[in-house]
N, C-alpha and C. Protein backbone atom coordinates (compact mmCIF):
# COMPACT_ATOMS: atom_id res chain seq x y z
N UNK A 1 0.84 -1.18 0.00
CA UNK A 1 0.00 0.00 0.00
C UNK A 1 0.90 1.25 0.00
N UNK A 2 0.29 2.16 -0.73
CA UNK A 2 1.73 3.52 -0.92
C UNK A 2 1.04 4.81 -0.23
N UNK A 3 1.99 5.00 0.59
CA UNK A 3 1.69 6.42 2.06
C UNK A 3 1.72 7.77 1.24
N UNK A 4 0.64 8.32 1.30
CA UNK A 4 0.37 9.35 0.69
C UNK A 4 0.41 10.63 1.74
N UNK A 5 0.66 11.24 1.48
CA UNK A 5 1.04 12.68 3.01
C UNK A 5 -0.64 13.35 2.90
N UNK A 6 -0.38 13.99 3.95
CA UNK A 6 -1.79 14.56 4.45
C UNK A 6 -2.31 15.38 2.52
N UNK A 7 -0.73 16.46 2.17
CA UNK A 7 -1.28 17.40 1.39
C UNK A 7 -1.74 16.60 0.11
N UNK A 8 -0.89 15.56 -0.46
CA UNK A 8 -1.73 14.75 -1.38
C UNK A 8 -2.88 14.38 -1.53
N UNK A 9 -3.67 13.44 -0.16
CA UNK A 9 -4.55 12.68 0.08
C UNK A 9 -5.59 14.78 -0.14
N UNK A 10 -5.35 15.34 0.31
CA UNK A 10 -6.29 17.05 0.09
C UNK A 10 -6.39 16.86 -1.37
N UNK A 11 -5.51 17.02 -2.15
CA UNK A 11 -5.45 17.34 -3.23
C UNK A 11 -6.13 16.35 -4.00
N UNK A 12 -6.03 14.98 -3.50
CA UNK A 12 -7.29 13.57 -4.35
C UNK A 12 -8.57 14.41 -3.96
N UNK A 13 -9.13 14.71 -2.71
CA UNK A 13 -10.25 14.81 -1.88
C UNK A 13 -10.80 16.39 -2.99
N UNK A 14 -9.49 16.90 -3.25
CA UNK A 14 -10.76 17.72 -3.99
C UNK A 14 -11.19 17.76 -5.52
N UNK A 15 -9.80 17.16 -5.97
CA UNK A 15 -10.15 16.82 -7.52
C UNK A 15 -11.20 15.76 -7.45
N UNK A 16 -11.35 14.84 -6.30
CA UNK A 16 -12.35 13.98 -6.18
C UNK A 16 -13.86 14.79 -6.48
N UNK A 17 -13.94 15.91 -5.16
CA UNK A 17 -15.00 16.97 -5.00
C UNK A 17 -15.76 17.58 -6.27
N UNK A 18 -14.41 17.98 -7.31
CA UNK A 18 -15.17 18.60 -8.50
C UNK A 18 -15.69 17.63 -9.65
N UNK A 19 -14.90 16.22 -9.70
CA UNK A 19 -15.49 15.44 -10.62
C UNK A 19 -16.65 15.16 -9.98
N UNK A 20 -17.01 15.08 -8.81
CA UNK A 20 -18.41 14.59 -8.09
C UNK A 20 -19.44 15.62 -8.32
N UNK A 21 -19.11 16.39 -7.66
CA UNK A 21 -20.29 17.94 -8.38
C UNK A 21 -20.59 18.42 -9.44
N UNK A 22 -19.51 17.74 -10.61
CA UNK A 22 -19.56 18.25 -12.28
C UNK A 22 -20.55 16.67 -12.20
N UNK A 23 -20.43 15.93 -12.06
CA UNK A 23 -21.26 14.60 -12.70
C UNK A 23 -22.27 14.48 -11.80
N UNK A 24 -22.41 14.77 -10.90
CA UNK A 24 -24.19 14.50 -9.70
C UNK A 24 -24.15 15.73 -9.01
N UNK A 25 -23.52 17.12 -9.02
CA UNK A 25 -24.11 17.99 -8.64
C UNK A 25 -23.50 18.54 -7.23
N UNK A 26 -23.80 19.66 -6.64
CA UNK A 26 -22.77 19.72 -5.62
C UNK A 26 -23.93 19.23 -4.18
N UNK A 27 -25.30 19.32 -4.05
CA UNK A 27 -26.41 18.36 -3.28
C UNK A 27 -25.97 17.05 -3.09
N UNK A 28 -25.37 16.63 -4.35
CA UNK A 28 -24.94 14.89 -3.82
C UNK A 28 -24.17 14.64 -3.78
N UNK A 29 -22.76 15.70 -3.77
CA UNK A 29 -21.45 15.20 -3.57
C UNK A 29 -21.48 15.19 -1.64
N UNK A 30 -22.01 14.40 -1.39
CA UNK A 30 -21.62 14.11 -0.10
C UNK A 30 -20.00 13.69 -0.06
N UNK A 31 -19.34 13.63 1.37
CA UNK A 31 -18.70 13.19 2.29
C UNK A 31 -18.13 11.88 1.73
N UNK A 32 -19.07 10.57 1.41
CA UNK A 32 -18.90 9.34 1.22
C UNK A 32 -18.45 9.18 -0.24
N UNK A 33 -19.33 10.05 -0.91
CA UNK A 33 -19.20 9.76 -2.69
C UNK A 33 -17.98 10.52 -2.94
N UNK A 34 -17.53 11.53 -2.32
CA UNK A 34 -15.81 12.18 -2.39
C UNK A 34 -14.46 11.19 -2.14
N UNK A 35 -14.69 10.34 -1.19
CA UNK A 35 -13.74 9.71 -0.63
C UNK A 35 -13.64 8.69 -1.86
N UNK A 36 -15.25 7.89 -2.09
CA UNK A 36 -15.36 6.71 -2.18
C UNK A 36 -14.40 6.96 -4.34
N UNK A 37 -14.73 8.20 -4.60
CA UNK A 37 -14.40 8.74 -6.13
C UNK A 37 -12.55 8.97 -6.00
N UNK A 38 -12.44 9.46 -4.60
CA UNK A 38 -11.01 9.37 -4.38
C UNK A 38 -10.04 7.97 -4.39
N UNK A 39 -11.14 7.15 -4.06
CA UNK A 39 -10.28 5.94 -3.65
C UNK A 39 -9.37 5.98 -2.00
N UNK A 40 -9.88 6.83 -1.13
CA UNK A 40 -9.69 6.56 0.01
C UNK A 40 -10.70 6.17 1.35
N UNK A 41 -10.12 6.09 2.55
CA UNK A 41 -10.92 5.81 3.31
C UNK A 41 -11.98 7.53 4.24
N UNK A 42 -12.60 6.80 4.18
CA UNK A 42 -13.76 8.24 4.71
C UNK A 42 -13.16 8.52 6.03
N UNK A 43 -12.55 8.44 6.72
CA UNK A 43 -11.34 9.01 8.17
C UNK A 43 -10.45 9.80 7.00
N UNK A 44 -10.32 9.83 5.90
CA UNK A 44 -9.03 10.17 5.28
C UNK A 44 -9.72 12.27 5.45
N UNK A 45 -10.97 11.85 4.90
CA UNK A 45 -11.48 13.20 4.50
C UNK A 45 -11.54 14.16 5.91
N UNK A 46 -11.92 13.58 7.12
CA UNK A 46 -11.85 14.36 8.18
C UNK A 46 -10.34 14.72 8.90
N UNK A 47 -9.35 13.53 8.34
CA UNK A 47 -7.97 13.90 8.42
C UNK A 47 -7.40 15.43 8.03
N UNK A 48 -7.77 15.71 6.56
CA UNK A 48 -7.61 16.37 5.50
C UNK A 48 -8.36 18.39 6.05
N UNK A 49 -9.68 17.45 6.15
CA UNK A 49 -10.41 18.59 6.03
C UNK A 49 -11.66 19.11 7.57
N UNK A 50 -11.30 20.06 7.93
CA UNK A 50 -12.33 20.01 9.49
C UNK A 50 -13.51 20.13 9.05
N UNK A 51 -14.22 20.38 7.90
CA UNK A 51 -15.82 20.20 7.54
C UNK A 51 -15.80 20.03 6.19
N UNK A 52 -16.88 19.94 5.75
CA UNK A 52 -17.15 20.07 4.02
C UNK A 52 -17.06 21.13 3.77
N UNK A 53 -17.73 22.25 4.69
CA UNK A 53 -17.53 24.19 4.38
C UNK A 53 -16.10 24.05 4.09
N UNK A 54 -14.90 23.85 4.61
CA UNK A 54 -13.58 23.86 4.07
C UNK A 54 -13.09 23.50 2.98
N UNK A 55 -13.91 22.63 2.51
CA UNK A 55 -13.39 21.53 1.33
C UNK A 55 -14.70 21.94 0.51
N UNK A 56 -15.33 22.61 0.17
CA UNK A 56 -16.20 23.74 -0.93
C UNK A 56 -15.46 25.07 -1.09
N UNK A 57 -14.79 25.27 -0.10
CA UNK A 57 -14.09 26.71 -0.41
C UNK A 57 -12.62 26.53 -1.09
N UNK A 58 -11.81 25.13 -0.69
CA UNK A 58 -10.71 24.59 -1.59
C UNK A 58 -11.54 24.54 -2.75
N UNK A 59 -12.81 23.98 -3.22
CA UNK A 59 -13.10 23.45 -4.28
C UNK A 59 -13.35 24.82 -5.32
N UNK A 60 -13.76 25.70 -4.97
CA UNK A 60 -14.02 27.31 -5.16
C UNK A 60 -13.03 27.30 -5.54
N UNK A 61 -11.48 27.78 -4.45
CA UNK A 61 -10.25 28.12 -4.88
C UNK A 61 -9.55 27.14 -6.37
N UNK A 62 -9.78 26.08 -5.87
CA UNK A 62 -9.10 25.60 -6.92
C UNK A 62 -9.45 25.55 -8.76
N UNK A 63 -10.65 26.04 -8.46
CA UNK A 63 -11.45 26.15 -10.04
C UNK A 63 -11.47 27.90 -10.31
N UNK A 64 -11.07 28.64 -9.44
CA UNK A 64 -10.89 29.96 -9.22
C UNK A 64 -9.24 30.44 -10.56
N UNK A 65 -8.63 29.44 -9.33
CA UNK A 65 -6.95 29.33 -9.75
C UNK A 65 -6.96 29.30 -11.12
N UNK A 66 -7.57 28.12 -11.59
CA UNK A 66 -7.28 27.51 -13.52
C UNK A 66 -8.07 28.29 -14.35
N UNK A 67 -9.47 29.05 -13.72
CA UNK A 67 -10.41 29.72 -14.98
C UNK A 67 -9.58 31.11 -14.38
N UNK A 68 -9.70 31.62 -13.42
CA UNK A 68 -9.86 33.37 -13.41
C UNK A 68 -8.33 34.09 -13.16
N UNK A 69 -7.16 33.45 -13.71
CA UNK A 69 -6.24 33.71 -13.95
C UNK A 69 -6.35 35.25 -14.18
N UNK A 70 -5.66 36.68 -13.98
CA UNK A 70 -5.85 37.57 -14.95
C UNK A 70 -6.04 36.94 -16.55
N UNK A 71 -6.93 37.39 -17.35
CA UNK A 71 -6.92 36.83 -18.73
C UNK A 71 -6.39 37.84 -19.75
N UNK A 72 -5.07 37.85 -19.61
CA UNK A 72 -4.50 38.51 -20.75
C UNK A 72 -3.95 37.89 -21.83
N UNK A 73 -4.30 38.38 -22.74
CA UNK A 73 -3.42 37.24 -24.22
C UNK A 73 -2.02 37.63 -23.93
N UNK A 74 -1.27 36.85 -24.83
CA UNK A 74 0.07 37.16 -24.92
C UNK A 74 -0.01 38.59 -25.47
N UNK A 75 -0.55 39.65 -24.72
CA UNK A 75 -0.44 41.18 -25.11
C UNK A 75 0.91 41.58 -25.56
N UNK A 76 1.13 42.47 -26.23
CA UNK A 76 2.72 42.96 -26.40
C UNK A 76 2.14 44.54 -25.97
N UNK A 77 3.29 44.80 -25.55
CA UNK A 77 3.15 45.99 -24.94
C UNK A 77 3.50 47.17 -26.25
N UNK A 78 2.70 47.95 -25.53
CA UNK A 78 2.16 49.64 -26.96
C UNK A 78 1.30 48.82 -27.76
N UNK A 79 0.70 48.07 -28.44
CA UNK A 79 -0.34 47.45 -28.93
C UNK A 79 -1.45 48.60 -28.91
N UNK A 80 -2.03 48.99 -30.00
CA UNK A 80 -3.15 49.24 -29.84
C UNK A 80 -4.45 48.97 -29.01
N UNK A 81 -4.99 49.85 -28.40
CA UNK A 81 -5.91 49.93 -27.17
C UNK A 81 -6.77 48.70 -27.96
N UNK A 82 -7.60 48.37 -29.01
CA UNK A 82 -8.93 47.93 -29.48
C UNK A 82 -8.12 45.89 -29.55
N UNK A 83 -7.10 46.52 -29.83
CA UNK A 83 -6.33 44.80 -29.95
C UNK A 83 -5.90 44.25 -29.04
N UNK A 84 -6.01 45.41 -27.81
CA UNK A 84 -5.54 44.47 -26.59
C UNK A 84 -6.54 44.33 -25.57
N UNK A 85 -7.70 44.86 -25.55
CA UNK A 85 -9.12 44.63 -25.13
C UNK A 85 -9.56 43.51 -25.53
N UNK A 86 -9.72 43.77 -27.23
CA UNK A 86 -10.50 42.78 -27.56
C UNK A 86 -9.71 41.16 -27.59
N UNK A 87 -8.49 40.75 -27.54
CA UNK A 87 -7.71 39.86 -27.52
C UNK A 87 -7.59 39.31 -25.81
N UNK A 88 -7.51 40.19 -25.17
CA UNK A 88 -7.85 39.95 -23.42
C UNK A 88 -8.91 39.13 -22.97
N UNK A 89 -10.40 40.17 -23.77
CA UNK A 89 -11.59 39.76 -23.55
C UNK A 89 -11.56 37.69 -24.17
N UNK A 90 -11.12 38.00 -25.34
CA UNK A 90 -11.49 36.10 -26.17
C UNK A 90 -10.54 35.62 -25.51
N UNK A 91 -9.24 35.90 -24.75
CA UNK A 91 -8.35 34.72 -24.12
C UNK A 91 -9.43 34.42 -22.72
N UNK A 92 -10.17 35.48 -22.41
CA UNK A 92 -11.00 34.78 -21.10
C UNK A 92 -12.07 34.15 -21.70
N UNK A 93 -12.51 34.45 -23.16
CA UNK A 93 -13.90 33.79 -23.21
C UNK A 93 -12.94 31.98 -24.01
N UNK A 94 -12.51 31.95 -24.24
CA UNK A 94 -11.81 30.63 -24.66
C UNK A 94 -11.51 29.90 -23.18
N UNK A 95 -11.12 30.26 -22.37
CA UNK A 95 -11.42 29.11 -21.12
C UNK A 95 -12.36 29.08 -20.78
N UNK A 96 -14.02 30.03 -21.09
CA UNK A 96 -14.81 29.31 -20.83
C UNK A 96 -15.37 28.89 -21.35
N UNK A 97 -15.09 28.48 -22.86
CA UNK A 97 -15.69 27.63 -23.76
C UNK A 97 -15.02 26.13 -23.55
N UNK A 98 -13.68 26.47 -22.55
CA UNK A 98 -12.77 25.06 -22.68
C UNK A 98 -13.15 24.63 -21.79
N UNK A 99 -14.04 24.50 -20.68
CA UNK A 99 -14.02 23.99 -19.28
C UNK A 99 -15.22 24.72 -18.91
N UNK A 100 -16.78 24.27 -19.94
CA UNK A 100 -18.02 24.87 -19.42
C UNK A 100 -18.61 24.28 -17.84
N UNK A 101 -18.20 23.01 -17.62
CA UNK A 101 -18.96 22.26 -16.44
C UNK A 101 -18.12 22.87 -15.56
N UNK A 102 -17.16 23.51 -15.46
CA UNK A 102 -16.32 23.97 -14.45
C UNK A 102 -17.11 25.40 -14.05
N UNK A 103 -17.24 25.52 -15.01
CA UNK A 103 -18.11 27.06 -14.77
C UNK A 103 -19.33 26.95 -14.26
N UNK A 104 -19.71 26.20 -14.77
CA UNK A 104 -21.54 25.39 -14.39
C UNK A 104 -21.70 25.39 -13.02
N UNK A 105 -20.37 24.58 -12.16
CA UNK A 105 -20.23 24.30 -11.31
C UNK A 105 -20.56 25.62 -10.00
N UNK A 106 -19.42 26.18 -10.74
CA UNK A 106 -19.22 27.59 -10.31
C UNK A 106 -20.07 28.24 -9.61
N UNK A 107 -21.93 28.72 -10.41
CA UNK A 107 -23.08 29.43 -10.39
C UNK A 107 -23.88 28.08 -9.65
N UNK A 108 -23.44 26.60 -9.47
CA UNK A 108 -24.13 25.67 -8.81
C UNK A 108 -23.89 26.04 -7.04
N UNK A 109 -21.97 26.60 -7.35
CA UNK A 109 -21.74 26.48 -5.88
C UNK A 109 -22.18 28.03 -4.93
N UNK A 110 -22.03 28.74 -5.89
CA UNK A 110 -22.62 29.82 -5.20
C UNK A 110 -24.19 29.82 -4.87
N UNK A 111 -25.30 29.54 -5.46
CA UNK A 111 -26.91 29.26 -5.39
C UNK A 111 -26.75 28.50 -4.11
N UNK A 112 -25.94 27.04 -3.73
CA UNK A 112 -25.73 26.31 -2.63
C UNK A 112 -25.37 27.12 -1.65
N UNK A 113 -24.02 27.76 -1.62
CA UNK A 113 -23.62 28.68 -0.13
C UNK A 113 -24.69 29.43 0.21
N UNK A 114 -25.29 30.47 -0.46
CA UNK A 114 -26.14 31.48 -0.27
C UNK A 114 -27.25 30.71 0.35
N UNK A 115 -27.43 29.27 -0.10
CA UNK A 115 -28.88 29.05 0.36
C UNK A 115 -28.63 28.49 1.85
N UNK A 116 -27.07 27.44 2.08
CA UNK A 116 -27.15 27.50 3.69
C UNK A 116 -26.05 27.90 4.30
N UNK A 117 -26.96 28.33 5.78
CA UNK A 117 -26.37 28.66 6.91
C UNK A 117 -25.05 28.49 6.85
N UNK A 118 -24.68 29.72 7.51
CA UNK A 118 -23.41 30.03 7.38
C UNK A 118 -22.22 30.06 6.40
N UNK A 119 -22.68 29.57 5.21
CA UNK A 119 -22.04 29.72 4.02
C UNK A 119 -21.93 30.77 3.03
N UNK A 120 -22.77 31.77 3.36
CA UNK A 120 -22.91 32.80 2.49
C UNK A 120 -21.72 33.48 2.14
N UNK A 121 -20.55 33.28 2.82
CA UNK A 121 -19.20 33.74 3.32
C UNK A 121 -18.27 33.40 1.98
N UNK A 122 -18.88 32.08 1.76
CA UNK A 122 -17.58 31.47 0.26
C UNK A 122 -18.19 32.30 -0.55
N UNK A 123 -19.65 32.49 -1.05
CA UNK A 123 -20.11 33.48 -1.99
C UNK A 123 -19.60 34.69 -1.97
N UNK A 124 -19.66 35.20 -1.42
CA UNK A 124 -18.98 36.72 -0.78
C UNK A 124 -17.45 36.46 -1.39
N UNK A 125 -16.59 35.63 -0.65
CA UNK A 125 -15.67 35.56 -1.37
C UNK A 125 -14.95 35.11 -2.55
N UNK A 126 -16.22 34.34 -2.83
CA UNK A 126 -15.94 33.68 -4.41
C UNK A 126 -16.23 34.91 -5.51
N UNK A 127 -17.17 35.84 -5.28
CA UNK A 127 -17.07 37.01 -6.29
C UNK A 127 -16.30 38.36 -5.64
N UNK A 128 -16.05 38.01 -4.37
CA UNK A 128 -15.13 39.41 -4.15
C UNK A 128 -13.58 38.80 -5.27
N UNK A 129 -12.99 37.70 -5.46
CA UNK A 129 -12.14 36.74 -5.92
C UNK A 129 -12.12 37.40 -7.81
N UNK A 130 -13.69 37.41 -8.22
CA UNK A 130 -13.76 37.27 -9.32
C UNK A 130 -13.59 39.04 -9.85
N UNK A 131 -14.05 39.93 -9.06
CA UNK A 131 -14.07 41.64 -8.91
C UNK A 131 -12.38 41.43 -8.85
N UNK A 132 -11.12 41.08 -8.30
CA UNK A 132 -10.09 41.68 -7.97
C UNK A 132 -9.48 41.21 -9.39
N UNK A 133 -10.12 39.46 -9.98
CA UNK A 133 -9.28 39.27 -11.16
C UNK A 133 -9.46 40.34 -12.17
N UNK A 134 -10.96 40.85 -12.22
CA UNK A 134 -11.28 41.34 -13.04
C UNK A 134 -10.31 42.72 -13.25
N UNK A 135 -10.58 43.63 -12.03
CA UNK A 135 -9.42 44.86 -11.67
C UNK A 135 -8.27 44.47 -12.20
N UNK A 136 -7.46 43.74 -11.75
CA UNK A 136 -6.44 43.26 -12.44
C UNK A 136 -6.07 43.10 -14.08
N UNK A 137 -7.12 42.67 -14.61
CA UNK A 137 -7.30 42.62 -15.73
C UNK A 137 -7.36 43.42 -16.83
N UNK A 138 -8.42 44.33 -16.13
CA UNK A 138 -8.66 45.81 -16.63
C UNK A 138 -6.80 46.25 -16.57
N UNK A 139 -6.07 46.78 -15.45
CA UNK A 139 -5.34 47.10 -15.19
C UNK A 139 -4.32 46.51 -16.44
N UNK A 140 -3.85 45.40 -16.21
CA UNK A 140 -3.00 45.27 -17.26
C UNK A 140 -3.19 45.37 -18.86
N UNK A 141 -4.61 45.46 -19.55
CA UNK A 141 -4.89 45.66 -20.52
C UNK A 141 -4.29 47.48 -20.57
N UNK A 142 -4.55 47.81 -19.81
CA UNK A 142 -4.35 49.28 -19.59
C UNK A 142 -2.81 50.12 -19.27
N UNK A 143 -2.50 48.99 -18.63
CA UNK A 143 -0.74 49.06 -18.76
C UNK A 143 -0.20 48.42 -20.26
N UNK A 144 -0.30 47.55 -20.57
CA UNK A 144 -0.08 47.22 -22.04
C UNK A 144 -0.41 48.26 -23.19
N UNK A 145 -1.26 49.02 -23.30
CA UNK A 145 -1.51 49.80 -24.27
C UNK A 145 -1.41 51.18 -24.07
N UNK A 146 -0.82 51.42 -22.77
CA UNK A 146 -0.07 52.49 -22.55
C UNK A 146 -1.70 53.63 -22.58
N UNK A 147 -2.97 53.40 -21.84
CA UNK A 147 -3.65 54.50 -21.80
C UNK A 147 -4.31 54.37 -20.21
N UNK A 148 -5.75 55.35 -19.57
CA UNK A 148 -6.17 55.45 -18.79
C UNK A 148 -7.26 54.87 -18.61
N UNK A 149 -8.10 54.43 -17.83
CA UNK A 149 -9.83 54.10 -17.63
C UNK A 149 -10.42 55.30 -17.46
N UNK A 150 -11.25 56.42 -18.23
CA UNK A 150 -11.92 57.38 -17.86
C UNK A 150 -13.28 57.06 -16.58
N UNK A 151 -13.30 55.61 -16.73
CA UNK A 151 -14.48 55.29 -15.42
C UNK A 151 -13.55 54.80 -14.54
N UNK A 152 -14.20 55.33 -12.84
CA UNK A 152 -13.20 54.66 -11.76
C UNK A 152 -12.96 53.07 -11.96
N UNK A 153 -11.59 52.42 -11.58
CA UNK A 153 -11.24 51.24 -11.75
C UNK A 153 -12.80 50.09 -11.30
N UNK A 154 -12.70 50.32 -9.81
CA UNK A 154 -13.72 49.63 -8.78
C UNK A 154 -14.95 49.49 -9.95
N UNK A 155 -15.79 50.67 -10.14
CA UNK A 155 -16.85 50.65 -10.94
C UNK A 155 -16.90 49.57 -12.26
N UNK A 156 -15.71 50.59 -13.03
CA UNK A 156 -15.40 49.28 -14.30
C UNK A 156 -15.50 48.24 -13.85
N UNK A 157 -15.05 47.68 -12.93
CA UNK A 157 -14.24 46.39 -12.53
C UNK A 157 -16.02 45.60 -12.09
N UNK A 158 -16.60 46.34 -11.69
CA UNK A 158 -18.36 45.69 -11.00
C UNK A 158 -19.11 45.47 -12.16
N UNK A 159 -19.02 46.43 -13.44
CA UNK A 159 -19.96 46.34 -14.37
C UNK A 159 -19.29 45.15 -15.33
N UNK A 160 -18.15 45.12 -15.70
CA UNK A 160 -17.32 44.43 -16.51
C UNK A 160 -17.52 43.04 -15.75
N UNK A 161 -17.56 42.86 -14.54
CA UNK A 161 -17.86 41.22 -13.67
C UNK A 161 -19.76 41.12 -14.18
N UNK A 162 -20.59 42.14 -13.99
CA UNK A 162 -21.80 41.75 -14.40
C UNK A 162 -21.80 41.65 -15.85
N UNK A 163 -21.37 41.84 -16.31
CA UNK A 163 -21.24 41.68 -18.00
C UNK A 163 -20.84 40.20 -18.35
N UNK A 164 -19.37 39.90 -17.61
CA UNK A 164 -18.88 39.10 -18.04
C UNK A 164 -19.64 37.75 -17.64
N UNK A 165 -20.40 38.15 -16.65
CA UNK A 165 -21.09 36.77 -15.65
C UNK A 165 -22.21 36.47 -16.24
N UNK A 166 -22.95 37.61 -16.60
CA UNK A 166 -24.16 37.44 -17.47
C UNK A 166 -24.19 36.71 -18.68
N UNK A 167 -23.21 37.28 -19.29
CA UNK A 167 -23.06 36.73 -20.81
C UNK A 167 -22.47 35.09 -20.37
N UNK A 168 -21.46 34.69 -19.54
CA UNK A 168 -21.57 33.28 -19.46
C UNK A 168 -22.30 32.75 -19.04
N UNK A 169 -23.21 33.04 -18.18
CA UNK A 169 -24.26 32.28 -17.82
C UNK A 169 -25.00 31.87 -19.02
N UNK A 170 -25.58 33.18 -19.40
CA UNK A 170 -26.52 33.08 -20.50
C UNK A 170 -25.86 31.88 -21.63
N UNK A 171 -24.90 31.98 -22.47
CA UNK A 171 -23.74 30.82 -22.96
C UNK A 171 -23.67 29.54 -22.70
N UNK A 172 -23.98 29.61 -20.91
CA UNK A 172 -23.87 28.03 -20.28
C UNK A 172 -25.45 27.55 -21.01
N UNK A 173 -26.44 28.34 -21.05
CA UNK A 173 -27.47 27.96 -21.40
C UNK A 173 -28.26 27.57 -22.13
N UNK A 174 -27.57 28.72 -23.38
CA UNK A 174 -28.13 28.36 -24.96
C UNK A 174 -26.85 27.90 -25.83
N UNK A 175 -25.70 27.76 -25.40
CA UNK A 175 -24.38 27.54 -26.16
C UNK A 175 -24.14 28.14 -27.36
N UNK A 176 -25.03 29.23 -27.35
CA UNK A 176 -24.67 30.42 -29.07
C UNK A 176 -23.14 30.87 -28.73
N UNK A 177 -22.80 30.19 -30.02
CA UNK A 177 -21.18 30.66 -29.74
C UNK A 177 -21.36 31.85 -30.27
N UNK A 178 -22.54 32.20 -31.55
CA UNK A 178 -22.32 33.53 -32.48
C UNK A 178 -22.56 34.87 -32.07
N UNK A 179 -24.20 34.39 -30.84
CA UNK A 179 -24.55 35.35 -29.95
C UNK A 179 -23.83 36.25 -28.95
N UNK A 180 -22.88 34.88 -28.53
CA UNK A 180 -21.91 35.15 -27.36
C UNK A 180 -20.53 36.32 -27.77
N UNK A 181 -19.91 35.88 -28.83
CA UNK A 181 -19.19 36.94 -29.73
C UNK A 181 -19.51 38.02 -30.13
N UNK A 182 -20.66 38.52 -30.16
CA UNK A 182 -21.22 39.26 -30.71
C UNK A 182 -21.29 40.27 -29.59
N UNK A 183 -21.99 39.36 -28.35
CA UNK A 183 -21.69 40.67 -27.16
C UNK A 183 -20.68 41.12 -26.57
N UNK A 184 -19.65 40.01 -26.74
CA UNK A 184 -18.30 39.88 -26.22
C UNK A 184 -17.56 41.14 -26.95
N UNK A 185 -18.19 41.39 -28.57
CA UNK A 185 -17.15 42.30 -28.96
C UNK A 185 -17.81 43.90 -28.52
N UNK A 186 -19.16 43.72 -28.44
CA UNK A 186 -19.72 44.93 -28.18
C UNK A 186 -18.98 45.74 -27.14
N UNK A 187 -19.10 44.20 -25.63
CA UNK A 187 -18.22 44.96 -24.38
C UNK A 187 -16.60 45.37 -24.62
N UNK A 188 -16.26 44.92 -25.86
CA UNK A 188 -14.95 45.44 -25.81
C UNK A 188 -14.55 46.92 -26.89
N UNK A 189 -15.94 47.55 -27.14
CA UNK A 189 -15.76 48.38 -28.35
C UNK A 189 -16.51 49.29 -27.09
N UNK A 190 -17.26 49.22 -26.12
CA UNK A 190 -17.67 49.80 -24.41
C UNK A 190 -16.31 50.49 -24.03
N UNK A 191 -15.46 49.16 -23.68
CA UNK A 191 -14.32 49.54 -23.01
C UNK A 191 -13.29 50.26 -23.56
N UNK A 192 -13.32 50.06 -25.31
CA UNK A 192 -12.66 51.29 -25.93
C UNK A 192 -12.77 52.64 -25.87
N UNK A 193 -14.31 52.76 -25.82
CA UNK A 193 -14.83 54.34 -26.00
C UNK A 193 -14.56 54.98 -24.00
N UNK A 194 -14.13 53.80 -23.24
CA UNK A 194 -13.83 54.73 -22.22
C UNK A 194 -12.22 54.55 -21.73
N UNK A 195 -11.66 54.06 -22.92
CA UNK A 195 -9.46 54.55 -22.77
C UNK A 195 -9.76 55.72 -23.43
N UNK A 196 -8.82 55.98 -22.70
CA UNK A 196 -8.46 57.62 -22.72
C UNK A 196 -7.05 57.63 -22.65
């Protein structure tokens, strides 16, 4: 039998977590069906983790980490403002065309926290998470092309997360790739008319 250290046996327990909630949902990823998808023993998971609230908020972080990277293309710097918006914007909408159930997941796990007790907290921080990538984002599109945001950062940064959240949702739903492009370029011909 081969001894796996505490941080490994975490790291099965949650890649376990998201294949369980992408295929039966995050309601039936119990405790048992995590371990049992891990291939360990159910003592392993309370080893690992002091509740499931802990091990939904790894599961958050870790799908956080791979989709909401800042999404900048390979920008080159002085680039024209419209080519480095709009090239920013499709390097984020291409991971979420690459990894839709991840996203699915995403708007599954937030509806869950919000609805119980005492969880409302990962929500809160799962989009305070998604507002700072976004800032960030903005920011370096804006350092790359060498101009200003005429709207305060914060603001941009709230409307550009409802934009961006809307339109994937909506995407997760009807899968119009043509629709989805279409608004995708609108918000980035938005964000032109306010560099300065």
């Amino acid at each position: 039998m081969v001894r796996r250290s505490a941080d490994e046996r975490r790291e099965e327990l949650i890649e376990a977590a998201i294949k369980v909630m992408i295929r039966d949902g995050v309601a039936k990823a119990t405790t048992r069906a995590i371990v049992a998808e891990a291939g360990l023993p159910l003592g392993a998971f309370h080893y690992c983790f002091r509740s499931k609230e802990e091990l939904l908020q790894s599961v958050v972080e870790r799908i956080m980490q791979g989709a909401l990277a800042p999404a900048v293309a390979a920008g080159v710097e002085g680039a024209p403002v419209a080519e480095v918006v709009r090239d920013t914007l499709h390097a984020y909408w291409d991971r979420i065309r690459a990894t839709p159930e991840e996203h699915l997941l995403t708007y599954e796990l937030t509806q869950y926290a919000l609805r119980q007790q005492g969880l409302a907290e990962l929500a809160r921080h799962q989009y305070g998470r998604y507002l700072e990538v976004n800032r960030e984002s903005l920011g370096t599109m804006a350092r790359l092309a060498g101009f200003e945001w005429s709207v305060p950062l914060p603001v941009l940064a709230r409307y550009g997360l409802a934009v961006l959240d809307g339109l994937t949702l909506n995407w997760l739903i009807d899968r119009d790739d043509a629709a989805a492009a279409a608004a995708l370029d609108e918000y980035a011909r938005y964000l032109v008319s306010v560099a300065r």
